[in-house]
N, C-alpha and C. Protein backbone atom coordinates (compact mmCIF):
# COMPACT_ATOMS: atom_id res chain seq x y z
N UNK A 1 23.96 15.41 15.88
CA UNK A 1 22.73 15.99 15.37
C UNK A 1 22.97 16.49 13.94
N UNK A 2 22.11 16.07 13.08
CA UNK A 2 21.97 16.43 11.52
C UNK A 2 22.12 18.13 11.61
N UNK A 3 22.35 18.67 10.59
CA UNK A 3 21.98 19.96 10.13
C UNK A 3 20.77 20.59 9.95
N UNK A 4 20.59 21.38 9.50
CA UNK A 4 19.20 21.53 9.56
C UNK A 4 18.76 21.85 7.65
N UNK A 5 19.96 21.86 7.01
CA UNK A 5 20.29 22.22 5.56
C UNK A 5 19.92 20.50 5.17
N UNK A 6 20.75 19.36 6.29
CA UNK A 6 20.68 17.68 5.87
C UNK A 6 19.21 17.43 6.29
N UNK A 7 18.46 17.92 7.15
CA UNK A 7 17.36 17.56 7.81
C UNK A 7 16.27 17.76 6.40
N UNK A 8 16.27 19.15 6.20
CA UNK A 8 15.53 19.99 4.83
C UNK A 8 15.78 19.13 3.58
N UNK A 9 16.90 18.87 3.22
CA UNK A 9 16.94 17.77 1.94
C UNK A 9 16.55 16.69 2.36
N UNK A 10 16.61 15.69 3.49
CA UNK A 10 15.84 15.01 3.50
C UNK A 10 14.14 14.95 3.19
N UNK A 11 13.53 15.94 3.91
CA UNK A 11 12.21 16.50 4.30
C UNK A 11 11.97 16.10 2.12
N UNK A 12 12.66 17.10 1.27
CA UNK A 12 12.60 17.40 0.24
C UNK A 12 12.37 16.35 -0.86
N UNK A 13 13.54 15.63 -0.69
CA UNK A 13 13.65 14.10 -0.96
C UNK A 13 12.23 13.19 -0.64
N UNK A 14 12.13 13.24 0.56
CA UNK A 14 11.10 12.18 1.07
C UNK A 14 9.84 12.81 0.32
N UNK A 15 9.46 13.82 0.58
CA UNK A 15 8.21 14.47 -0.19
C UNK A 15 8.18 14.25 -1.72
N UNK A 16 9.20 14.22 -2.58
CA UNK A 16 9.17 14.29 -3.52
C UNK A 16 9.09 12.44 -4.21
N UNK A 17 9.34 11.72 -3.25
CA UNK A 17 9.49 10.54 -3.67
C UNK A 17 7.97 9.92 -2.73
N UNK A 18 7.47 10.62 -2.22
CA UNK A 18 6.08 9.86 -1.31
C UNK A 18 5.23 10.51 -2.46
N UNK A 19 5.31 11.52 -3.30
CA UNK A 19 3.95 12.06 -4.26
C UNK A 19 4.05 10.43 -4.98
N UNK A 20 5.18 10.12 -6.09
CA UNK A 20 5.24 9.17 -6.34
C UNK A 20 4.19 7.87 -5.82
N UNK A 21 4.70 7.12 -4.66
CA UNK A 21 4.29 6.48 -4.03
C UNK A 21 2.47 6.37 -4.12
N UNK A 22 2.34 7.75 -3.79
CA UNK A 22 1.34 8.39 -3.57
C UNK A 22 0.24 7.70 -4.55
N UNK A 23 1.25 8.15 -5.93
CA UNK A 23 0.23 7.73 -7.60
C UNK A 23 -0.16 6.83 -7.17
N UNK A 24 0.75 5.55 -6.97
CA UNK A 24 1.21 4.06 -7.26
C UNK A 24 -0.38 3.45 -6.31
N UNK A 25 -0.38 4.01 -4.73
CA UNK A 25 -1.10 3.56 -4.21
C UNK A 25 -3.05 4.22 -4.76
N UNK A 26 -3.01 5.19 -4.92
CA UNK A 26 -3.93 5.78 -5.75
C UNK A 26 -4.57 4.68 -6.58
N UNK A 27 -3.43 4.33 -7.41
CA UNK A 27 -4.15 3.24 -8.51
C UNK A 27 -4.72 1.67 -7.95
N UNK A 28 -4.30 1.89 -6.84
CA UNK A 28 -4.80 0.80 -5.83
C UNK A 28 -5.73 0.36 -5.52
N UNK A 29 -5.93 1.76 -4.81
CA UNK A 29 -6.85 1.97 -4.05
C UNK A 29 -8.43 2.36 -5.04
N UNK A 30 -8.08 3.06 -5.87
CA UNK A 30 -9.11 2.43 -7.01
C UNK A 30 -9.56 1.28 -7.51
N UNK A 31 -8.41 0.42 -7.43
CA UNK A 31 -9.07 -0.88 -8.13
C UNK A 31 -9.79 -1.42 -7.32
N UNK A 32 -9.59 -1.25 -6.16
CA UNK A 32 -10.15 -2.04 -4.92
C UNK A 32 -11.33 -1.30 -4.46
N UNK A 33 -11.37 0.08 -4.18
CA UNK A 33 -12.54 0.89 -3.87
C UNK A 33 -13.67 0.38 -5.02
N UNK A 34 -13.87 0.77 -5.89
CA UNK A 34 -14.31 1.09 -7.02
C UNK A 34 -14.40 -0.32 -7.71
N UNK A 35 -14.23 -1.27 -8.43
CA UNK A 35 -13.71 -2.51 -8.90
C UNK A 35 -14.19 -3.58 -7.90
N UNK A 36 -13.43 -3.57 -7.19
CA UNK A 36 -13.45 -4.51 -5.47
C UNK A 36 -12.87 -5.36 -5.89
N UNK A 37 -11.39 -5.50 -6.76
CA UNK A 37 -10.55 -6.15 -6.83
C UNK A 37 -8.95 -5.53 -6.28
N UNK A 38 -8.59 -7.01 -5.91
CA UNK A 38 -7.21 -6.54 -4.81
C UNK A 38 -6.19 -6.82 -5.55
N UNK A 39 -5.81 -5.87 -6.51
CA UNK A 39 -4.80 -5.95 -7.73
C UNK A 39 -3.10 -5.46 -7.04
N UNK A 40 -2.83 -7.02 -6.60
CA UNK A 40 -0.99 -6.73 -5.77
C UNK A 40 -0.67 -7.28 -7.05
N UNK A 41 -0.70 -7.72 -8.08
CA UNK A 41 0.24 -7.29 -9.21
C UNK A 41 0.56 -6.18 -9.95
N UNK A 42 -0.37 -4.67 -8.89
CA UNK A 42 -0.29 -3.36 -9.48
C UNK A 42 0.97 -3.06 -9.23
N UNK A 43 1.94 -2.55 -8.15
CA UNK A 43 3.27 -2.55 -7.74
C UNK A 43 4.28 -3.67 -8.82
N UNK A 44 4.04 -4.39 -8.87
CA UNK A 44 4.76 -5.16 -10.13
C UNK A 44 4.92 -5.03 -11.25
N UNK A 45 4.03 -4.67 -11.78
CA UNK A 45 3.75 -4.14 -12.77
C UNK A 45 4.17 -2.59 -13.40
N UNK A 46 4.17 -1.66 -12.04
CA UNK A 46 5.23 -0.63 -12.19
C UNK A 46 6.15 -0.71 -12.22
N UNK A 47 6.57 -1.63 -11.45
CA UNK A 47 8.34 -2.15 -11.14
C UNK A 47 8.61 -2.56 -12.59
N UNK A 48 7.72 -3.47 -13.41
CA UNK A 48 8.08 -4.03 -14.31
C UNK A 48 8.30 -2.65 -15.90
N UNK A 49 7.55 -1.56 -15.82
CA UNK A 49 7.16 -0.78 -16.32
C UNK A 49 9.17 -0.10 -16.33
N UNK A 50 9.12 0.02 -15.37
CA UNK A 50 10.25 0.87 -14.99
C UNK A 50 11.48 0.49 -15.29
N UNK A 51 11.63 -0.97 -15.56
CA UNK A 51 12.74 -1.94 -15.82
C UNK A 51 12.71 -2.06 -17.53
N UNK A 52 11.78 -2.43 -18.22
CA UNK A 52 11.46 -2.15 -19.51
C UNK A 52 11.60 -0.38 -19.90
N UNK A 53 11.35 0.46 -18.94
CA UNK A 53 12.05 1.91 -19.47
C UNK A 53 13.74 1.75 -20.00
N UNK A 54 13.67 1.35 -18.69
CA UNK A 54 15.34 1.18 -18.25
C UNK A 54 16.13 0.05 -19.55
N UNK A 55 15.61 -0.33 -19.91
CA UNK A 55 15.91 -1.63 -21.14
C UNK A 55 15.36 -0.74 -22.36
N UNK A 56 14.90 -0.59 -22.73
CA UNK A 56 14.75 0.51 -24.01
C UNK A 56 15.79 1.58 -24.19
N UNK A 57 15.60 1.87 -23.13
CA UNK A 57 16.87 3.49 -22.37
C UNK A 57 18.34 2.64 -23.18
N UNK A 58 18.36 1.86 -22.71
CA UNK A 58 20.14 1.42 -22.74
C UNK A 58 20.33 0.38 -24.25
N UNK A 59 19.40 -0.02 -24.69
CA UNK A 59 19.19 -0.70 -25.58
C UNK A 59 19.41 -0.24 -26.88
N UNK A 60 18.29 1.03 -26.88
CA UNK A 60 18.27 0.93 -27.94
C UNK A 60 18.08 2.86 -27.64
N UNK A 61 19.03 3.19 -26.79
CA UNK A 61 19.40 4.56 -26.53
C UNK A 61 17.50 5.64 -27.05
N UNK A 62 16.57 5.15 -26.35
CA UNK A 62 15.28 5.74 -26.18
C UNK A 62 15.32 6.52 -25.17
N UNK A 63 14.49 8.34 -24.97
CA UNK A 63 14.49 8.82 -24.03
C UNK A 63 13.49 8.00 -22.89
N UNK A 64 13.13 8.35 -21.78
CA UNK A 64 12.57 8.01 -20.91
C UNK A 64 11.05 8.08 -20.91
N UNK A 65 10.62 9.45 -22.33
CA UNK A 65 9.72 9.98 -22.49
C UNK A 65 8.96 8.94 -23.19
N UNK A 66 9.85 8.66 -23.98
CA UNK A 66 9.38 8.14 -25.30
C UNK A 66 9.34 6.80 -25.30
N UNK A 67 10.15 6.30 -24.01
CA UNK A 67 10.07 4.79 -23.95
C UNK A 67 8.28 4.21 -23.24
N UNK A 68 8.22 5.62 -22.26
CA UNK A 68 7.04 5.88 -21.73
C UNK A 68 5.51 6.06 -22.61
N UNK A 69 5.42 6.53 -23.91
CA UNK A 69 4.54 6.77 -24.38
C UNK A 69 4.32 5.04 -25.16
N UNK A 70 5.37 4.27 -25.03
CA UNK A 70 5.00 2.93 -25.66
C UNK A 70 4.67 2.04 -24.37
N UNK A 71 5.01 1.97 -23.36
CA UNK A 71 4.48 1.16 -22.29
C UNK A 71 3.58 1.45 -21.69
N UNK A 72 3.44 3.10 -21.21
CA UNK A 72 1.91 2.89 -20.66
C UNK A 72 1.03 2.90 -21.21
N UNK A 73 0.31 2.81 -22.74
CA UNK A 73 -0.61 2.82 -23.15
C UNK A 73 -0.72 1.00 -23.54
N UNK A 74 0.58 -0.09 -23.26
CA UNK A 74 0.99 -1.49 -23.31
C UNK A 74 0.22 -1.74 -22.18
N UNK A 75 0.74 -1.30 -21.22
CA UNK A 75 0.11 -1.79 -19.62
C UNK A 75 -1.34 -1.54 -19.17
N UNK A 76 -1.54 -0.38 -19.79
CA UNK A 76 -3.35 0.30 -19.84
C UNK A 76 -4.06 -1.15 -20.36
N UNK A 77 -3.61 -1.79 -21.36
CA UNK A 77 -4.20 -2.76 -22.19
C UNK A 77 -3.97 -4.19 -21.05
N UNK A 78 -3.20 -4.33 -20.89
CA UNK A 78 -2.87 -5.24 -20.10
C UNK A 78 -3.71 -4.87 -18.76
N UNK A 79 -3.86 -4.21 -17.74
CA UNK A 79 -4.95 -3.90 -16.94
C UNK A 79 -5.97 -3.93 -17.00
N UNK A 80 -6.27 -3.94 -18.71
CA UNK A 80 -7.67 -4.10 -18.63
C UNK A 80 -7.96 -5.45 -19.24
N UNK A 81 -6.80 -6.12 -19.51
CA UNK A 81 -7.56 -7.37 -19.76
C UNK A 81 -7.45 -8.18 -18.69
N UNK A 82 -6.69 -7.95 -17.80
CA UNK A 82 -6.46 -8.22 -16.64
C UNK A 82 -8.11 -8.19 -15.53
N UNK A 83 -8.52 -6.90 -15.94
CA UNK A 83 -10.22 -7.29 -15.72
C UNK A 83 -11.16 -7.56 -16.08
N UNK A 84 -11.05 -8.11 -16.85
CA UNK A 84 -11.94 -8.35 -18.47
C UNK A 84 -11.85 -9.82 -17.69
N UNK A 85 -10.60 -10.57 -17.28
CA UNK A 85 -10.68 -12.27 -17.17
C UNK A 85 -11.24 -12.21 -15.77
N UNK A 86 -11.03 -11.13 -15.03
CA UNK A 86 -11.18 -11.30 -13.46
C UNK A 86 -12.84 -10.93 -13.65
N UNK A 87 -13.26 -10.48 -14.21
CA UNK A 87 -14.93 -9.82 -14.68
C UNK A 87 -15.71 -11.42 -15.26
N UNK A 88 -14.68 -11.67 -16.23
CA UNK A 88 -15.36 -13.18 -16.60
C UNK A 88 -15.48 -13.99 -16.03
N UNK A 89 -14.53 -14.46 -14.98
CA UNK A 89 -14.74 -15.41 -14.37
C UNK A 89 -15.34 -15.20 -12.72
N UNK A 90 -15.82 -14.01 -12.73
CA UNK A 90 -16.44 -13.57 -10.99
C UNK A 90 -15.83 -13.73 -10.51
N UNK A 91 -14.57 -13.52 -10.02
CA UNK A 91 -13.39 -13.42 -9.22
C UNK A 91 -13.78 -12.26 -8.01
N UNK A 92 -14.05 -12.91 -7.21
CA UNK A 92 -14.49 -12.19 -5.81
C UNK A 92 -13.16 -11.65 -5.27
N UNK A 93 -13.31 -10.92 -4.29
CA UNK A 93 -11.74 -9.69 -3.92
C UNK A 93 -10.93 -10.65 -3.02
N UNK A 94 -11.25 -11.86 -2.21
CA UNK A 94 -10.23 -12.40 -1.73
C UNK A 94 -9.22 -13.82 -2.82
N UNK A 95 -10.30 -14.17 -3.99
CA UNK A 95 -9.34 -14.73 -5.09
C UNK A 95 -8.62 -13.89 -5.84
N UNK A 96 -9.26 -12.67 -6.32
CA UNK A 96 -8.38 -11.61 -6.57
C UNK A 96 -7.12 -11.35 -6.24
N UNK A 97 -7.06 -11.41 -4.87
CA UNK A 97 -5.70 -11.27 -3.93
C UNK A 97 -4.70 -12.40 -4.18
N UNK A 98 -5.68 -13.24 -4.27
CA UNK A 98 -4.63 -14.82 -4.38
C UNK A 98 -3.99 -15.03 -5.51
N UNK A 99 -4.51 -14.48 -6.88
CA UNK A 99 -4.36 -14.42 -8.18
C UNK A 99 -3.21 -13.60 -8.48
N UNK A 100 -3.38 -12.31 -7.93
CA UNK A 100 -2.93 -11.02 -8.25
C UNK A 100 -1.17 -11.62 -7.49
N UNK A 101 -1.76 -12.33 -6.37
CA UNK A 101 -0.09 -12.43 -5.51
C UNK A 101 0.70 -13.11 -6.49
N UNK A 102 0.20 -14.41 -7.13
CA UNK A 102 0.88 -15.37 -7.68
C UNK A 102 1.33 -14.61 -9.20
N UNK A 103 0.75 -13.59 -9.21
CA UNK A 103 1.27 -13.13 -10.66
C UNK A 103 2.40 -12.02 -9.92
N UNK A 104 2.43 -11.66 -8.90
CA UNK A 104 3.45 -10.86 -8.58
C UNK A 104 4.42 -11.65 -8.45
N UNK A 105 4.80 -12.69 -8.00
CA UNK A 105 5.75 -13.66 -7.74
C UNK A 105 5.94 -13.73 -9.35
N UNK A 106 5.22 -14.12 -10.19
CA UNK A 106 5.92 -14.55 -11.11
C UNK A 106 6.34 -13.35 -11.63
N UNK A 107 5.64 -12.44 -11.51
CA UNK A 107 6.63 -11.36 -12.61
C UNK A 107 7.80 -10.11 -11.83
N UNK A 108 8.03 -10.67 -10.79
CA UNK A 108 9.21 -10.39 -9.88
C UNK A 108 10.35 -11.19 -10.23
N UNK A 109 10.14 -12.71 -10.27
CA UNK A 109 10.98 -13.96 -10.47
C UNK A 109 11.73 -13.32 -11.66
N UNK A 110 10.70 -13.22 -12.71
CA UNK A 110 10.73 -13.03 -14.53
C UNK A 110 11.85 -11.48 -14.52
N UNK A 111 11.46 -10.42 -13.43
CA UNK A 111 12.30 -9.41 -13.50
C UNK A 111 13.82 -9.77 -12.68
N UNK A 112 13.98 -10.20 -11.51
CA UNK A 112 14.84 -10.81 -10.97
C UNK A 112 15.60 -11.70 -12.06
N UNK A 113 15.14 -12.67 -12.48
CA UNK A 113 16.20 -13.42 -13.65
C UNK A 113 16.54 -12.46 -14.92
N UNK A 114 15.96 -11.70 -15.22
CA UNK A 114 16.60 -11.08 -16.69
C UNK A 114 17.43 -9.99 -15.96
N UNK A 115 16.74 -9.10 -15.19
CA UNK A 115 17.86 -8.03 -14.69
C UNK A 115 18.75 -8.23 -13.53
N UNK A 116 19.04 -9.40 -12.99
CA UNK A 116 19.44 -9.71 -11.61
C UNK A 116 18.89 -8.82 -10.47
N UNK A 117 19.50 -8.47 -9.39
CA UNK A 117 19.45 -7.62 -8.52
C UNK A 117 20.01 -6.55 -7.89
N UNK A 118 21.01 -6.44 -9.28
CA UNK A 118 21.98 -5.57 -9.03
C UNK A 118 21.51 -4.24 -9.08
N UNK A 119 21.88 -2.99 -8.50
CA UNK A 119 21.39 -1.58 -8.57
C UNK A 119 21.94 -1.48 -9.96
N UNK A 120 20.68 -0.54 -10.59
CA UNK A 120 20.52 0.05 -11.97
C UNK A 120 20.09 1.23 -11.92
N UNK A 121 20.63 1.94 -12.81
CA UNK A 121 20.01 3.78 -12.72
C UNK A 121 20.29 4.18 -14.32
N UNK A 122 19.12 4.84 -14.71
CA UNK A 122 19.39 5.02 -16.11
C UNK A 122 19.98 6.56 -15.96
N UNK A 123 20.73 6.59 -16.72
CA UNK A 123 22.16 8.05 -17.05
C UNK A 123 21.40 8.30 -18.37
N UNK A 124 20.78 9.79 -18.07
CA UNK A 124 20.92 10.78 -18.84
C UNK A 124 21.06 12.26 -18.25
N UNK A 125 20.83 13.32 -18.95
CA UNK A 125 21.36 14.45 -18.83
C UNK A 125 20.95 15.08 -17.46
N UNK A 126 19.56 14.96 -17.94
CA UNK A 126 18.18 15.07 -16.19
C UNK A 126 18.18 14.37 -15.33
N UNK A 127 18.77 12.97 -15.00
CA UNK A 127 18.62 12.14 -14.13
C UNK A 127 19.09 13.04 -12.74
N UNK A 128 20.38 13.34 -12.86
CA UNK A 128 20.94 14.58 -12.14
C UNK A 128 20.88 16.13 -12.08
N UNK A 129 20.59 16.64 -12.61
CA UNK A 129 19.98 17.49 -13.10
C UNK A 129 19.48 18.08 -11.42
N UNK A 130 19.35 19.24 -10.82
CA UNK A 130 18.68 19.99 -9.81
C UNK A 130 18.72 21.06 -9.59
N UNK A 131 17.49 21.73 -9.20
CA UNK A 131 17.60 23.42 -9.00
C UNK A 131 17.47 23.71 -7.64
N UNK A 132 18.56 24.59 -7.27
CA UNK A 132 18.76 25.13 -6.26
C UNK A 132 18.04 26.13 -5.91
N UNK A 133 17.70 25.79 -4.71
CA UNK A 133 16.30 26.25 -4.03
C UNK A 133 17.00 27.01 -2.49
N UNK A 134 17.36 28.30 -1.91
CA UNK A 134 18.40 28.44 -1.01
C UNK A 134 19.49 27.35 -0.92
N UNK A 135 19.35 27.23 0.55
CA UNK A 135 20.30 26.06 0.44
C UNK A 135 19.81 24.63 0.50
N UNK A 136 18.71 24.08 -0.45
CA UNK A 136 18.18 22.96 -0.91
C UNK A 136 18.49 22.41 -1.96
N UNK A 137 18.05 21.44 -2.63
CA UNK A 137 18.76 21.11 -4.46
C UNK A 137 17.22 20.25 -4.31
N UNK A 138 16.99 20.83 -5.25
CA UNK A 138 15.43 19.84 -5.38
C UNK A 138 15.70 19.11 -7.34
N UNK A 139 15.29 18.14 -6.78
CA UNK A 139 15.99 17.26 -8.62
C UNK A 139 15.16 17.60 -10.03
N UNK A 140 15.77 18.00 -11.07
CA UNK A 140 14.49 18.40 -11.50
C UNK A 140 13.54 17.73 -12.23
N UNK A 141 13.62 16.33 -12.25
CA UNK A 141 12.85 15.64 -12.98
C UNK A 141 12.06 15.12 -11.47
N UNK A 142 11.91 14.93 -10.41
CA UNK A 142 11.36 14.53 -9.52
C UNK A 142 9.89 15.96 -9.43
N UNK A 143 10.75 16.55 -9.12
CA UNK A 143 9.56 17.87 -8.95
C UNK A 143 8.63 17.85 -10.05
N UNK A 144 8.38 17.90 -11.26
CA UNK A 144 7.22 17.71 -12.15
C UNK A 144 6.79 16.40 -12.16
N UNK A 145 7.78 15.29 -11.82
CA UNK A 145 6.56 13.99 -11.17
C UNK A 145 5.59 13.96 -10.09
N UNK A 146 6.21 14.57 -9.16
CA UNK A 146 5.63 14.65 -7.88
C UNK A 146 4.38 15.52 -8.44
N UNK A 147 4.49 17.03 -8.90
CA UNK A 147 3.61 17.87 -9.01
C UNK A 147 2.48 17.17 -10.11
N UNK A 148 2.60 16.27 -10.97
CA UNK A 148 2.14 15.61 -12.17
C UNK A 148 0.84 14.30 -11.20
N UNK A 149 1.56 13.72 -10.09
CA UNK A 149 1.20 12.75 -9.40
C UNK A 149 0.46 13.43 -8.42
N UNK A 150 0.40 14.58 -7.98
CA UNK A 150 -0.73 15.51 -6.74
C UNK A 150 -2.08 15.97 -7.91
N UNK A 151 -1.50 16.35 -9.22
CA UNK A 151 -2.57 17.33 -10.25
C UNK A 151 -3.41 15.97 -10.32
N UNK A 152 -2.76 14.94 -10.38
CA UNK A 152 -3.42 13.38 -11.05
C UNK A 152 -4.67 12.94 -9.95
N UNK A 153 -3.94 13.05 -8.63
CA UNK A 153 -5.31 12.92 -6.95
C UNK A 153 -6.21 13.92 -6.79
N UNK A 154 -5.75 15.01 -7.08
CA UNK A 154 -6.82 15.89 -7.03
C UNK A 154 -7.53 15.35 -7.91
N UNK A 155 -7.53 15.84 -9.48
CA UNK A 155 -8.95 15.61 -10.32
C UNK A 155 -9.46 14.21 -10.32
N UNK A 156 -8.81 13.32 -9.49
CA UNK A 156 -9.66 12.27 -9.57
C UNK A 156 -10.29 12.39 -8.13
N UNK A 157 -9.96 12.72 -7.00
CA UNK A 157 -10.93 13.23 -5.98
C UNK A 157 -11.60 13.69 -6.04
N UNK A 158 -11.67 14.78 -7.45
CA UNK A 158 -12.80 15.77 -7.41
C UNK A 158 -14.05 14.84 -8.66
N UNK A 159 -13.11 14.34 -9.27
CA UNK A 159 -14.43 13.34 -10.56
C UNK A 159 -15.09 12.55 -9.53
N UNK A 160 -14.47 12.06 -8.32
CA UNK A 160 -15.41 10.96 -7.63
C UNK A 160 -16.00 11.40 -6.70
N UNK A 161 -15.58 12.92 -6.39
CA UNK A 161 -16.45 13.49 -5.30
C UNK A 161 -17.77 14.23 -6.19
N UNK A 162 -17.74 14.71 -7.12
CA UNK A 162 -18.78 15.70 -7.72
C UNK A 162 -19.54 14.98 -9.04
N UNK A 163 -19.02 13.38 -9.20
CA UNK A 163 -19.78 13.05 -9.90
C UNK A 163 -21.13 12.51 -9.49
């Protein structure tokens, strides 16, 4: 039987990495609610987001922040032209799906061949970094994502509930 100190960091861990998740599917579930397109090249596209951090990071020694303020406002553009062609051409939500898959394949393939599959973790100061919480360690760059990714569901629950 686990501890109850191993049980709690788990609990901690998992919570802090499901807010995450959380965003990812959020943006989903928008495109599809709202849109009524079934955008599975959204997950790819983070993945891909995250790998291009990670390649800036080591490249050309960029913080994480800053590699960030040049890709997501890259990918914003790219999402939306992404519906701009799916808008032009009436792409109903089950070609959507079919579209969206075949671009995930390809830009999985495209990440798979340049970065292989080997585990990668970008090293800086914060990556490790955690504050001790009794006897917990909560990481500290996870905790203002997570909290960043709950502030992000709320006000958009509340723009689509009270608009």
């Amino acid at each position: 039987m686990p501890s109850l100190t191993l049980l709690g960091q788990a609990m901690v861990s998992g919570l802090l990495a499901g807010g995450l998740y959380a965003l990812l599917a959020l943006g989903l579930s928008l495109s599809w609610g709202l849109l009524r397109l079934v955008n599975l090249a959204h997950f790819a596209l983070a993945l891909l987001g995250a790998y291009l951090t990670y390649q800036l990071g080591v490249t050309f020694h960029l913080s994480a922040w800053l590699a960030a303020a040049a890709i997501v406002p890259a990918f914003f553009l790219l999402g939306v032209g992404l519906h701009a062609v799916f808008a032009y051409f009436r792409v109903t939500e089950f070609t959507s799906l079919l579209v969206t898959f075949g671009v995930t394949v390809i830009i999985e393939s495209v990440i798979q061949w340049f970065w292989t599959a080997d585990f990668r973790r970008y090293e800086t100061a914060w990556a490790t970094a955690s504050t001790r919480v009794g006897p917990l360690f909560v990481p500290t760059l996870a905790m203002p994502a997570c909290l960043t990714a709950a502030g992000l569901a709320v006000a958009t629950w509340a723009r689509l509930s009270f608009a």
